[in-house]
C-alpha atoms as a PDB file:
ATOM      1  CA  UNK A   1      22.359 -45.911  13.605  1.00  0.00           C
ATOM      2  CA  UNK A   2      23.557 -45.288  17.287  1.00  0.00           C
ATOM      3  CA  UNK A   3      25.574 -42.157  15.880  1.00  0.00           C
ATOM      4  CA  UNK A   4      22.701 -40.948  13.990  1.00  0.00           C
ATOM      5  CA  UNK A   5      25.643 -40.230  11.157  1.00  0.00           C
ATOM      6  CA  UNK A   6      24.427 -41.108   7.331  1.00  0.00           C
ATOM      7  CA  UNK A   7      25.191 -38.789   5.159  1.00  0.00           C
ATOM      8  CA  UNK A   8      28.997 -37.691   4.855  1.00  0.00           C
ATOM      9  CA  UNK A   9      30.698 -34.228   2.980  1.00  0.00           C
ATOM     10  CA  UNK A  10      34.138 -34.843   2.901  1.00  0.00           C
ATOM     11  CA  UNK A  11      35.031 -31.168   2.147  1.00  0.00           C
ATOM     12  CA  UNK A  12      38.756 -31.296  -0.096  1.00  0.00           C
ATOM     13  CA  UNK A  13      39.699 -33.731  -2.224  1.00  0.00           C
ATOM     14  CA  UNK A  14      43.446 -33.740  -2.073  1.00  0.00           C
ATOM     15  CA  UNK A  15      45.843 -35.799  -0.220  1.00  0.00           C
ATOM     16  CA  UNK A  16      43.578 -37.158   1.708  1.00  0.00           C
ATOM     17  CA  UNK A  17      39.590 -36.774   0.917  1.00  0.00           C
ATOM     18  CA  UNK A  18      39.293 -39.291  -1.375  1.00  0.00           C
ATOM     19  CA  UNK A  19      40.604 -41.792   1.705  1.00  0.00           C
ATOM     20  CA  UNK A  20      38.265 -40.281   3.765  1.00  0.00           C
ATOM     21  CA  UNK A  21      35.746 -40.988   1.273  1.00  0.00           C
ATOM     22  CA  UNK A  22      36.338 -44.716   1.126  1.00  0.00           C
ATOM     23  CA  UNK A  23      36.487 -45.174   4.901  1.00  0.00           C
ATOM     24  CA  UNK A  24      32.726 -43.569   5.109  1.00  0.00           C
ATOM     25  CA  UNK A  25      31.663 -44.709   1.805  1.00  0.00           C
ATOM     26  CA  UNK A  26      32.179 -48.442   3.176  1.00  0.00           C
ATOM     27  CA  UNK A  27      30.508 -47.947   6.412  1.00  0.00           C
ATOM     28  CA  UNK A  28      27.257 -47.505   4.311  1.00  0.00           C
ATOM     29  CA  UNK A  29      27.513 -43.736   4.699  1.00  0.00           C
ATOM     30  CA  UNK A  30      26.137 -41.464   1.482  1.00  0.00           C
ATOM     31  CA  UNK A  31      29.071 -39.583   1.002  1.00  0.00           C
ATOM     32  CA  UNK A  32      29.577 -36.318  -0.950  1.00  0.00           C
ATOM     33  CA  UNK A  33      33.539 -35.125  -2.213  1.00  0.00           C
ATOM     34  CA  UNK A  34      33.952 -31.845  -2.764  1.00  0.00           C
ATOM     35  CA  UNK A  35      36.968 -29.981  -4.369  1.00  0.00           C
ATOM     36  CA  UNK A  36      37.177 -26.381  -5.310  1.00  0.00           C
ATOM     37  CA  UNK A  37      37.413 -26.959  -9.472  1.00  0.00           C
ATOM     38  CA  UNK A  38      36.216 -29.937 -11.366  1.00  0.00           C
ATOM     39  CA  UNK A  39      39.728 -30.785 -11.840  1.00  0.00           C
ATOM     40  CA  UNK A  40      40.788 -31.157  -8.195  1.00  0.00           C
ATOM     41  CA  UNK A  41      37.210 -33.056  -8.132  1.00  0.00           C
ATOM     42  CA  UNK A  42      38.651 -35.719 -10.762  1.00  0.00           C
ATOM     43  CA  UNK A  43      41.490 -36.058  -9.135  1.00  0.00           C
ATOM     44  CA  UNK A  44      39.910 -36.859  -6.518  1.00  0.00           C
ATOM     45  CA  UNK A  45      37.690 -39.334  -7.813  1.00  0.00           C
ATOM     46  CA  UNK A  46      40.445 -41.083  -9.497  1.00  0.00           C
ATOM     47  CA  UNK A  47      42.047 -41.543  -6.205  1.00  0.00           C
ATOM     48  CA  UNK A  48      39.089 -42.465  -4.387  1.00  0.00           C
ATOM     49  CA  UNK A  49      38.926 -45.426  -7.506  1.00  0.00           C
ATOM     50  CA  UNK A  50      42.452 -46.594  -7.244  1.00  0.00           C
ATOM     51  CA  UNK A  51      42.402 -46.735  -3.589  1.00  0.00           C
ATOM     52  CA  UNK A  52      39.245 -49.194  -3.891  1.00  0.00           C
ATOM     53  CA  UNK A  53      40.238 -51.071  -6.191  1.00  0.00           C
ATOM     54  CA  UNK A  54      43.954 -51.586  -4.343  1.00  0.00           C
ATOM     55  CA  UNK A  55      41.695 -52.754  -1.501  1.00  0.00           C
ATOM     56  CA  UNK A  56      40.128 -54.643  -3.396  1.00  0.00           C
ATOM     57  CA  UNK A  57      43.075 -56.583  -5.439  1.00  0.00           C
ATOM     58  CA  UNK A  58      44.597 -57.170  -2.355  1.00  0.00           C
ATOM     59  CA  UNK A  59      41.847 -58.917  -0.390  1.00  0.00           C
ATOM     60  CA  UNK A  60      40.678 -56.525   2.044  1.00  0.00           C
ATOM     61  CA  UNK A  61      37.133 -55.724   0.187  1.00  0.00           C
ATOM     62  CA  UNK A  62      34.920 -57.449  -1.722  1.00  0.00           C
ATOM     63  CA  UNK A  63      34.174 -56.674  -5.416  1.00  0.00           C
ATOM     64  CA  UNK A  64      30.344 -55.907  -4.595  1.00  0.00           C
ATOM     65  CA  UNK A  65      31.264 -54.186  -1.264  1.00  0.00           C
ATOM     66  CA  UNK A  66      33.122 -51.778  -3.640  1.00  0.00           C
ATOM     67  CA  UNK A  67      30.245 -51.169  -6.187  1.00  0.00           C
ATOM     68  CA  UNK A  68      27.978 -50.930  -3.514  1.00  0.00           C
ATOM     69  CA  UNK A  69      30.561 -47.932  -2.147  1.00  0.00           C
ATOM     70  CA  UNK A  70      30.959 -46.413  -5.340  1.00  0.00           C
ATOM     71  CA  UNK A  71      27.245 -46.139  -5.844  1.00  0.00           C
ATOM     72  CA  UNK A  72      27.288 -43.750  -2.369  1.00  0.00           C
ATOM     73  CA  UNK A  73      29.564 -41.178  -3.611  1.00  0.00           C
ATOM     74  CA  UNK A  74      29.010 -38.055  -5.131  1.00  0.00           C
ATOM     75  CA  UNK A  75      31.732 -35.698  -6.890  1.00  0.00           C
ATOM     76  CA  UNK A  76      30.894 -32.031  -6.570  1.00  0.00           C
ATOM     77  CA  UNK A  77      32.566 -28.345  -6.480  1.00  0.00           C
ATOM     78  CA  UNK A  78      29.524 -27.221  -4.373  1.00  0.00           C
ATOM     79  CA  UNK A  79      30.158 -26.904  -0.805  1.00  0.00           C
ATOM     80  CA  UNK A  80      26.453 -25.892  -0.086  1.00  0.00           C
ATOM     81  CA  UNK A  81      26.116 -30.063  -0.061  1.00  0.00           C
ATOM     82  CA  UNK A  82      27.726 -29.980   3.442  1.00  0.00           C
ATOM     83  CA  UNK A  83      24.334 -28.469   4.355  1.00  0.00           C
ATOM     84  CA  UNK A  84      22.511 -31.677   3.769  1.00  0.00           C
ATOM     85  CA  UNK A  85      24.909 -34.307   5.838  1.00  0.00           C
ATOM     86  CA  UNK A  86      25.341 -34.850   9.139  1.00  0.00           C
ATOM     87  CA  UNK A  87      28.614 -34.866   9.841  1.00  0.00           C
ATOM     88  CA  UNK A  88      31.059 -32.341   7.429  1.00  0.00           C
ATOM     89  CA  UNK A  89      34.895 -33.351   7.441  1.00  0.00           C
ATOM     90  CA  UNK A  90      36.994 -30.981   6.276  1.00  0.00           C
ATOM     91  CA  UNK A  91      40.460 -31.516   5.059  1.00  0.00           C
ATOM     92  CA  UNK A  92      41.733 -28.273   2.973  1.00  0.00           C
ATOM     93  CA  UNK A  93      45.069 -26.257   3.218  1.00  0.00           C
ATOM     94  CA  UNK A  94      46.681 -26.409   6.542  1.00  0.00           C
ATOM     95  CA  UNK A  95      45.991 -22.844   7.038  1.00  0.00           C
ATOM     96  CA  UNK A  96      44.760 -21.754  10.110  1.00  0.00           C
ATOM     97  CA  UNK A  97      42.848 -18.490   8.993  1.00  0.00           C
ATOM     98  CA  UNK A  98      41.671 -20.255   5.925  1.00  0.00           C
ATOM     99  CA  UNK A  99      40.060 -23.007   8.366  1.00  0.00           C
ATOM    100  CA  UNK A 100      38.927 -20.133  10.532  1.00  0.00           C
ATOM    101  CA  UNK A 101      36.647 -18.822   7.652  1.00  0.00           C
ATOM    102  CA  UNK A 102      35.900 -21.987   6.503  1.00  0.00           C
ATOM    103  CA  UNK A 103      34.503 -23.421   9.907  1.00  0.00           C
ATOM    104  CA  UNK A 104      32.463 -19.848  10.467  1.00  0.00           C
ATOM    105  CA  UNK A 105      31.064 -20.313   6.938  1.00  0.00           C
ATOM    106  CA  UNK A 106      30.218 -24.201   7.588  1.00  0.00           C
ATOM    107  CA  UNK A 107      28.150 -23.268  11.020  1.00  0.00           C
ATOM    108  CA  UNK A 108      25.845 -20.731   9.341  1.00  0.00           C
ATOM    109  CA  UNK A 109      25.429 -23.069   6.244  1.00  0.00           C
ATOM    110  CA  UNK A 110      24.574 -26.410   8.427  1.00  0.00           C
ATOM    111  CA  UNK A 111      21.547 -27.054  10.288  1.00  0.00           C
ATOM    112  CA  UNK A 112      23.038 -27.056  14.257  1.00  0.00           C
ATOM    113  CA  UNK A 113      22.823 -30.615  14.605  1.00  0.00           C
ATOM    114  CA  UNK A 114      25.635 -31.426  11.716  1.00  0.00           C
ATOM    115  CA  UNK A 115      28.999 -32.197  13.396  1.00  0.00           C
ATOM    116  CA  UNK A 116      31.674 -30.025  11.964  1.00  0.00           C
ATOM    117  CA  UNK A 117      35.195 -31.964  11.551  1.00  0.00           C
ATOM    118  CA  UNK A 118      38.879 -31.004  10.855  1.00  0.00           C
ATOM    119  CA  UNK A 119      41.183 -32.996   9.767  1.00  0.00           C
ATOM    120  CA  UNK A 120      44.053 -31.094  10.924  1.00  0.00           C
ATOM    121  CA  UNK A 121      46.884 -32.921  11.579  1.00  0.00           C
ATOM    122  CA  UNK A 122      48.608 -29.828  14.133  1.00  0.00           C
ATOM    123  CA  UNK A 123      46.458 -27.036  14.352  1.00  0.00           C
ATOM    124  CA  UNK A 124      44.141 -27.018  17.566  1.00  0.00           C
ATOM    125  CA  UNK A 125      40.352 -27.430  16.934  1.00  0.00           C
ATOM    126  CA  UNK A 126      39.880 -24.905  19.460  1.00  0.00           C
ATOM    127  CA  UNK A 127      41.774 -22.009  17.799  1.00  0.00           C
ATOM    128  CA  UNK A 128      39.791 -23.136  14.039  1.00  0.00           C
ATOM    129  CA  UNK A 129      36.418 -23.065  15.892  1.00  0.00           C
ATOM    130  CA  UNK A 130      36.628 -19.867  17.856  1.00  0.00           C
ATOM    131  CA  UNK A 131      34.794 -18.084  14.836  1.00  0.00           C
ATOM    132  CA  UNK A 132      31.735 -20.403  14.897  1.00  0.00           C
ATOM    133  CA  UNK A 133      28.910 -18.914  17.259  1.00  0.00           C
ATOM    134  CA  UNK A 134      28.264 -23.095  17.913  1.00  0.00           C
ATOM    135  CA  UNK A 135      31.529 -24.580  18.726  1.00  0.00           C
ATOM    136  CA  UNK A 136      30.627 -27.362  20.424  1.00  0.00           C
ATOM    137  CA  UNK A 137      29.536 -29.299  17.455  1.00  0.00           C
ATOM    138  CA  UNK A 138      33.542 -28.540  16.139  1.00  0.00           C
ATOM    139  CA  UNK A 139      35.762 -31.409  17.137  1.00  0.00           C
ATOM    140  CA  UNK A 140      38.657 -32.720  15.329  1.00  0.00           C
ATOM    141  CA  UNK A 141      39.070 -36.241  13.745  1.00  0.00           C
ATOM    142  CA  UNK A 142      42.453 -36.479  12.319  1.00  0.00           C
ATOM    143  CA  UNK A 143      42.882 -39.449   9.710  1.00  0.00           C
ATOM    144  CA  UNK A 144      46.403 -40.912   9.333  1.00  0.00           C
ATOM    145  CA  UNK A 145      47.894 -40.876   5.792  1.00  0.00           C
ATOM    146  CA  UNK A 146      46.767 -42.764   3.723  1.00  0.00           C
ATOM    147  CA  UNK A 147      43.207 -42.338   5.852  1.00  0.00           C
ATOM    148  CA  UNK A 148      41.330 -45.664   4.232  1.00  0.00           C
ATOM    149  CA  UNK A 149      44.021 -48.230   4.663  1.00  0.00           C
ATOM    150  CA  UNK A 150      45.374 -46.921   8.792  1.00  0.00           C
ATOM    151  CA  UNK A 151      43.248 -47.684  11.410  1.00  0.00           C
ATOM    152  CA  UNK A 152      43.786 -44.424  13.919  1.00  0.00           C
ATOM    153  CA  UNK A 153      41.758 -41.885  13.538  1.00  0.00           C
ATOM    154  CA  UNK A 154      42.569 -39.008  16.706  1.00  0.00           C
ATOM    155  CA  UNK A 155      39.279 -36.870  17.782  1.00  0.00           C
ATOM    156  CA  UNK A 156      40.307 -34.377  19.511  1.00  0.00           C
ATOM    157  CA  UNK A 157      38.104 -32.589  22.235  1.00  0.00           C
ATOM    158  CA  UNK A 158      38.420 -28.687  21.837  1.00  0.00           C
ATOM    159  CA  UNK A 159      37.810 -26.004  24.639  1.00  0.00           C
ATOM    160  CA  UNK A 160      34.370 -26.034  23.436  1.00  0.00           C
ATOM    161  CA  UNK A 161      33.277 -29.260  22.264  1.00  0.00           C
ATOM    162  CA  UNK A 162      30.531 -30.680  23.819  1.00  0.00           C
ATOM    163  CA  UNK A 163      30.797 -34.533  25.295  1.00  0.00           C
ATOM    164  CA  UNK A 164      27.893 -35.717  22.928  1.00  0.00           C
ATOM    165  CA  UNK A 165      29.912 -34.635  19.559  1.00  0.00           C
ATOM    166  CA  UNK A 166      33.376 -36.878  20.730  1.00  0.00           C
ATOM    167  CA  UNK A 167      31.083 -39.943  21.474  1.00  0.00           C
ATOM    168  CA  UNK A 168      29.242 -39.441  18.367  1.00  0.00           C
ATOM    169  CA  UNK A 169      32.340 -39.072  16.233  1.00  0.00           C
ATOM    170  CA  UNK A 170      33.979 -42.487  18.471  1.00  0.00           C
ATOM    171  CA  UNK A 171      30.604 -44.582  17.552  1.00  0.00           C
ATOM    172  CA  UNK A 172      30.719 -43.350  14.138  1.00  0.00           C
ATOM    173  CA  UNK A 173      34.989 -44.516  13.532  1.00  0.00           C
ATOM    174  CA  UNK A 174      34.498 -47.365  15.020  1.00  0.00           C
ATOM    175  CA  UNK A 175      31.153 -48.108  12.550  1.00  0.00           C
ATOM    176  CA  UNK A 176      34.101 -47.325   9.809  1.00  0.00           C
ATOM    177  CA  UNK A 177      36.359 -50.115  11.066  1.00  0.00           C
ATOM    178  CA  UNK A 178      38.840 -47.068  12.855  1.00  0.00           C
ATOM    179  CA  UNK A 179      40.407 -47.544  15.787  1.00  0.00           C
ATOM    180  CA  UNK A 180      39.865 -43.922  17.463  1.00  0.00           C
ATOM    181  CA  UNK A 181      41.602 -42.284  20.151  1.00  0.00           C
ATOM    182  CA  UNK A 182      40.294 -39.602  22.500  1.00  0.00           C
ATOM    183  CA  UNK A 183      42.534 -36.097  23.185  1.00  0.00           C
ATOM    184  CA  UNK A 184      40.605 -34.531  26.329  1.00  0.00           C
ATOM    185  CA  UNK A 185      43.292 -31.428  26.106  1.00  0.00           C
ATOM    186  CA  UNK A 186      43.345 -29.862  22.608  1.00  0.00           C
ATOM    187  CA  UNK A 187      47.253 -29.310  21.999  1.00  0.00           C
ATOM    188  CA  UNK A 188      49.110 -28.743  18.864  1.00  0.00           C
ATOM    189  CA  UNK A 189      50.412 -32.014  17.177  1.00  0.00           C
ATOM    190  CA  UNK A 190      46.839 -33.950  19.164  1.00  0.00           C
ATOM    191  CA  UNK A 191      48.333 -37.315  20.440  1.00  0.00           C
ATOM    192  CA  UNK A 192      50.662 -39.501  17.810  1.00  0.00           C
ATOM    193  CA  UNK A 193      51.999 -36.460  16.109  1.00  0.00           C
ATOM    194  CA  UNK A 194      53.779 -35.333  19.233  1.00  0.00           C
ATOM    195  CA  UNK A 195      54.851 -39.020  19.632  1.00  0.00           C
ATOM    196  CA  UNK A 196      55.868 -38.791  15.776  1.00  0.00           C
ATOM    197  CA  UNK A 197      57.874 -35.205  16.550  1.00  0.00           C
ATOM    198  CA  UNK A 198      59.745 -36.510  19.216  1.00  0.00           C
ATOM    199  CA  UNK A 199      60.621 -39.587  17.907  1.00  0.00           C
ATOM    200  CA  UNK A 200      62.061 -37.244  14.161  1.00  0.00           C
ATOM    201  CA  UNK A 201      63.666 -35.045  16.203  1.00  0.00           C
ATOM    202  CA  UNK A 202      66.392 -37.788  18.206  1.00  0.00           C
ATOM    203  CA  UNK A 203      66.428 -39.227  14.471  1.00  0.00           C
ATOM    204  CA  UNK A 204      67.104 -35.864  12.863  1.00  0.00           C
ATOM    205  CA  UNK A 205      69.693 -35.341  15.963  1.00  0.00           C
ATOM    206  CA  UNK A 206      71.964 -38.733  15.504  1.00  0.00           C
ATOM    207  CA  UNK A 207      72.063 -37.773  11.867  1.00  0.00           C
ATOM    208  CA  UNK A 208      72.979 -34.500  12.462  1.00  0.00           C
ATOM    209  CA  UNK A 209      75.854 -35.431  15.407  1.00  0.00           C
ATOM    210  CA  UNK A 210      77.583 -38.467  13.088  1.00  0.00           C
ATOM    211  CA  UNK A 211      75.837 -41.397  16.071  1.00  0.00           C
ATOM    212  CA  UNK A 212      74.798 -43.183  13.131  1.00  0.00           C
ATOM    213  CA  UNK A 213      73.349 -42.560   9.228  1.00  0.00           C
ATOM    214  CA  UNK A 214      69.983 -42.208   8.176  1.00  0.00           C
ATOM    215  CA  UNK A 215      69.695 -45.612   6.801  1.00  0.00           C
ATOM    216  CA  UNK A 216      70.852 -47.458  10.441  1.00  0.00           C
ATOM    217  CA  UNK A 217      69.203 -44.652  12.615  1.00  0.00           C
ATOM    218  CA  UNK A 218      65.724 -45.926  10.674  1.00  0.00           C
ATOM    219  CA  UNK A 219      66.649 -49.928  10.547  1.00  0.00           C
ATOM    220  CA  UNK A 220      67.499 -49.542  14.392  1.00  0.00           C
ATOM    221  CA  UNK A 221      63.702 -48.128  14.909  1.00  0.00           C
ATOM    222  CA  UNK A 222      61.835 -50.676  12.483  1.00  0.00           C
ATOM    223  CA  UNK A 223      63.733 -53.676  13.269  1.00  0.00           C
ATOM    224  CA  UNK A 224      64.095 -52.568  17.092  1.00  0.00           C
ATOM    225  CA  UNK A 225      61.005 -51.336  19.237  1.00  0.00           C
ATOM    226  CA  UNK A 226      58.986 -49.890  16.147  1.00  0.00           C
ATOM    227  CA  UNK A 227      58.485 -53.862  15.427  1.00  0.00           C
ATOM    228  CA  UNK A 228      56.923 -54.047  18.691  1.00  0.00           C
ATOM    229  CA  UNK A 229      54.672 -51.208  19.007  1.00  0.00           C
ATOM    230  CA  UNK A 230      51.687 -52.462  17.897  1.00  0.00           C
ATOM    231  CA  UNK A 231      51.337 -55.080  20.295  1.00  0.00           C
ATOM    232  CA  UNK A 232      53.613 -53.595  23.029  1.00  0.00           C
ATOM    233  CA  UNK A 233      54.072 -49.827  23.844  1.00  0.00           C
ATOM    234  CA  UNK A 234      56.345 -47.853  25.641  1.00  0.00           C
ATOM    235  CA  UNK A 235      54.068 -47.596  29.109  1.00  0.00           C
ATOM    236  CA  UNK A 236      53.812 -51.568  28.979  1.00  0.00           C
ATOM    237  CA  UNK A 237      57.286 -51.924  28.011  1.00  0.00           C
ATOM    238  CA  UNK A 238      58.108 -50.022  31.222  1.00  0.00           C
ATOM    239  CA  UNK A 239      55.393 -51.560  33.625  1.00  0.00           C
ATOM    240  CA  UNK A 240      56.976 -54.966  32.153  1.00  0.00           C
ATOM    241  CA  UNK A 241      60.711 -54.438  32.666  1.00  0.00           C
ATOM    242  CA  UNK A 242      59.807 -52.485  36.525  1.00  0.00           C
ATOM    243  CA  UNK A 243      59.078 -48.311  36.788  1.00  0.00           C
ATOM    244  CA  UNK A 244      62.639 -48.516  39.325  1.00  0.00           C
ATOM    245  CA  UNK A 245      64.828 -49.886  35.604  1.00  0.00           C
ATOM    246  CA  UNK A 246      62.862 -47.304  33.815  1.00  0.00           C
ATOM    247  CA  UNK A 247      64.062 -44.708  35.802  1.00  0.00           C
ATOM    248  CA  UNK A 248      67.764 -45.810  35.992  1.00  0.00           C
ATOM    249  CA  UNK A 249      67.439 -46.071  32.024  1.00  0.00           C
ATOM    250  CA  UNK A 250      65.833 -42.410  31.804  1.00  0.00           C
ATOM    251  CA  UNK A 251      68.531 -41.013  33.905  1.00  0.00           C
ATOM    252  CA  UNK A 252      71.431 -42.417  32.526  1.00  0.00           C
ATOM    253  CA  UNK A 253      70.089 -41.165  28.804  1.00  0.00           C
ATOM    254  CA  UNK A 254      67.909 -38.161  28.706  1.00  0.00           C
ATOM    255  CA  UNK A 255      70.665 -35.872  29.564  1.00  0.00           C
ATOM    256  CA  UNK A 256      71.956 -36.765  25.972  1.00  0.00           C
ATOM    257  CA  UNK A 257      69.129 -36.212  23.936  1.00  0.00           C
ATOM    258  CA  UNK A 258      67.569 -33.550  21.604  1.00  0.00           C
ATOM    259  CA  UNK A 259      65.837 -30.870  23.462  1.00  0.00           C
ATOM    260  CA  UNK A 260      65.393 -28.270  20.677  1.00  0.00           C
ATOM    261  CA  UNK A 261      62.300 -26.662  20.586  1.00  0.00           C
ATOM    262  CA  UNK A 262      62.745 -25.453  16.740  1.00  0.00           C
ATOM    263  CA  UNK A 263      63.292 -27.643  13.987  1.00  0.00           C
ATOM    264  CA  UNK A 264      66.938 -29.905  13.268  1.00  0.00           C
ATOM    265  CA  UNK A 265      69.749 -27.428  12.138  1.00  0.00           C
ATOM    266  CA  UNK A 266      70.750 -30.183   9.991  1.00  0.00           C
ATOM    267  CA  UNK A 267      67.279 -30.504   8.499  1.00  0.00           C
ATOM    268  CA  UNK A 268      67.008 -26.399   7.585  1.00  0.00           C
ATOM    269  CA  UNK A 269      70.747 -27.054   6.130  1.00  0.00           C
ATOM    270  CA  UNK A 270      69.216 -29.486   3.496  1.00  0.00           C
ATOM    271  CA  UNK A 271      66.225 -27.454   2.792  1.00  0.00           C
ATOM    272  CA  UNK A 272      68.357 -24.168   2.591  1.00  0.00           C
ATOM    273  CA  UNK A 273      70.615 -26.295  -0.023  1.00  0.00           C
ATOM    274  CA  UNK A 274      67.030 -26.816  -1.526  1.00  0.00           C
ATOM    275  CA  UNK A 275      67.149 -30.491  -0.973  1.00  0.00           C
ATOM    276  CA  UNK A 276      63.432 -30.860   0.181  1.00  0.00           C
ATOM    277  CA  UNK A 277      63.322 -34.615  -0.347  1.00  0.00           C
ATOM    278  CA  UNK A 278      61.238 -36.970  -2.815  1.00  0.00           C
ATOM    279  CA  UNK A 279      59.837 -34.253  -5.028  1.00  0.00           C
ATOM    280  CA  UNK A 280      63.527 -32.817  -5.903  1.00  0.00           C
ATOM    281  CA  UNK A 281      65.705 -36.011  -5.727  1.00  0.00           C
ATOM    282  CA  UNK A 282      67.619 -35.494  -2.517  1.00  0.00           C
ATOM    283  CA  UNK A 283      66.726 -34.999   1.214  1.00  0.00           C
ATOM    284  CA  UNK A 284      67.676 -37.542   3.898  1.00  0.00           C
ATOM    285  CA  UNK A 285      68.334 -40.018   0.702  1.00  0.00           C
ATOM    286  CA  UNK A 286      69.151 -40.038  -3.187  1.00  0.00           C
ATOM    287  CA  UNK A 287      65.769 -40.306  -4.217  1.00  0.00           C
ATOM    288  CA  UNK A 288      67.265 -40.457  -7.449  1.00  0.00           C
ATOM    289  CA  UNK A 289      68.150 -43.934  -7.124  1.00  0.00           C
ATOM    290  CA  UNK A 290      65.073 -45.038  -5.223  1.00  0.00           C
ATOM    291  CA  UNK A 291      61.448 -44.658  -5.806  1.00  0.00           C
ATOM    292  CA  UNK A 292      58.597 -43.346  -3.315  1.00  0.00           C
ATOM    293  CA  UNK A 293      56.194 -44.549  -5.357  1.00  0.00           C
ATOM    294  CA  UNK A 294      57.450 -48.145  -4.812  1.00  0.00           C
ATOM    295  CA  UNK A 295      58.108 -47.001  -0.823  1.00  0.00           C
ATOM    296  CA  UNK A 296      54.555 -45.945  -0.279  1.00  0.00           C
ATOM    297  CA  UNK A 297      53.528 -48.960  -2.091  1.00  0.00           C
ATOM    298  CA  UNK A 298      55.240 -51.316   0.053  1.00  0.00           C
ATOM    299  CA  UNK A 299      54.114 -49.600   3.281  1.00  0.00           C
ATOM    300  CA  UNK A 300      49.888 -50.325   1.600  1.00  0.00           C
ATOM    301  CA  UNK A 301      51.483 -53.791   1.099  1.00  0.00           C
ATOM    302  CA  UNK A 302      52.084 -53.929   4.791  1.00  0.00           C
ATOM    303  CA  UNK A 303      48.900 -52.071   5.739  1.00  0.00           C
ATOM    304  CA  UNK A 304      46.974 -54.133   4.087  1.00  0.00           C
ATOM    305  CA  UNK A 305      48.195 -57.003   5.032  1.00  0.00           C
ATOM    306  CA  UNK A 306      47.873 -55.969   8.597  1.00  0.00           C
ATOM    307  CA  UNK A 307      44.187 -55.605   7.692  1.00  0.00           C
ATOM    308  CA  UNK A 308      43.733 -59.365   6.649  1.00  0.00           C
ATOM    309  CA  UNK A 309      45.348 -60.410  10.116  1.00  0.00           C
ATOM    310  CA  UNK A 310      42.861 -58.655  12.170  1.00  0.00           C
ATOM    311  CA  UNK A 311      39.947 -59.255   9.999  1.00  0.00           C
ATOM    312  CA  UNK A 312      38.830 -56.540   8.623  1.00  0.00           C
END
């Protein structure tokens, strides 16, 4: 293998490990899954199944692809396995001293050529590495949710990384069907959370200001230019329509727009009212008269379906 990458720890088996797991776990990879009790670790492993076998209903993998998977993972509590792969991703508590101690207690348990991996989705790689006394095997590789059915994967190049690690990690997601991107300057949020932020933050705004509700503000953005995007972005959009329009469109509307630096006042209002979304019936919507286990099932429906298109 070109990225000399076989064996696999994915180190947390939450939210999104057991993804992980079946993105590596199908590209052949012996693939260890590691929680911190053996309950978290069947958890785990009963996501890592039902994510499978979702693929699998729908289309998207074979039946004996998936055995063949399933026969490369390992469940475990014991992070000393990370000491036997050659590439470590970790995905615990979005913590930064936590993944300060982790990452200094990963470099003195792996062998120096095992690539150490974060899947942080805002912390810098830079600031979690700066305990390790070899840093430039630290990089991140940031998975987007849920990590085995969306194709970006960011690696981001810390202060320290060497050159070798991000083209190791690039060969490596793009052996796992991924479509990575490369951050050369390690900044908070890496590359499509910052588009993400920006992009909550107007939403969050015309909310807030009565331009338009929640429901329209988000039907204007999928039906709109968020139907476009993956075929046409915002830098070909304005290289199509002529740089001179783009700037006669910029200047007649940035002046209105959100420029906070700190979160939506009419976001903390809802939290302070302890309306935190989903998981207590109320946020944005009444999620007591709609279900998010049906919304995140539609939005696999899509993914997957996207899959199929492009072949995968």
């Amino acid at each position: 293998m070109e990225d000399g990458i076989s064996r696999v720890a994915v180190i947390g088996a939450g939210q999104m490990g057991p993804g992980i797991a079946v993105s590596t776990t199908l590209a052949g990879c012996q693939t260890t899954l590691v929680g911190r009790t053996a309950e978290s670790v069947a958890r785990g492993r009963e996501r890592y199944d039902a994510a499978l076998a979702f693929m699998v209903e729908h289309g998207v993998v074979t039946s004996p692809a998936a055995s063949e998977a399933t026969a490369r993972l390992i469940c475990t509590t014991d992070r000393g396995t990370a000491a036997a792969a050659d590439l470590a991703i970790e995905s615990i508590v979005e913590h930064l001293p936590t993944k300060q101690a982790f990452f200094r207690e990963l470099d003195a348990l792996c062998p120096p050529a095992v690539i150490l991996s974060s899947n942080t989705s805002g912390l810098r790689i830079s600031d979690i590495a700066s305990l390790m006394t070899r840093p430039e095997r630290a990089v991140t590789t940031h998975f987007w949710n849920p990590g085995h059915l969306m194709p970006l994967v960011e690696v981001i190049q810390g202060e320290r990384t060497s050159e070798e690690t991000v083209q190791r990690m690039y060969r490596f997601l793009q052996r796992c069907g991924k479509r990575p991107v490369i951050g050369r300057k390690d900044v908070p949020g890496q590359i499509c959370n910052r588009l993400l932020q920006a992009v909550m933050r107007e939403c969050i705004y015309m909310v807030q200001e009565g331009i338009a509700s929640a429901a329209d503000v988000e039907t204007a953005l999928k039906a709109g230019a968020g139907l476009r995007f993956p075929v046409y972005g915002p830098l070909e959009h304005l290289d199509a329509i002529g740089l001179d329009l783009g700037i006669a469109v910029q200047t007649s509307v940035l002046p209105s727009l959100c420029n906070s630096t700190g979160p939506g006042q009419y976001l903390k209002e809802l939290v302070a009212d302890g309306h935190r979304g989903a998981a207590t019936g109320q946020g944005f919507y009444d999620w007591q008269a709609r279900s998010v286990d049906e919304l995140r099932r539609t939005r696999d429906l899509w993914l997957v379906q996207r899959m199929k298109e492009v072949g995968k």
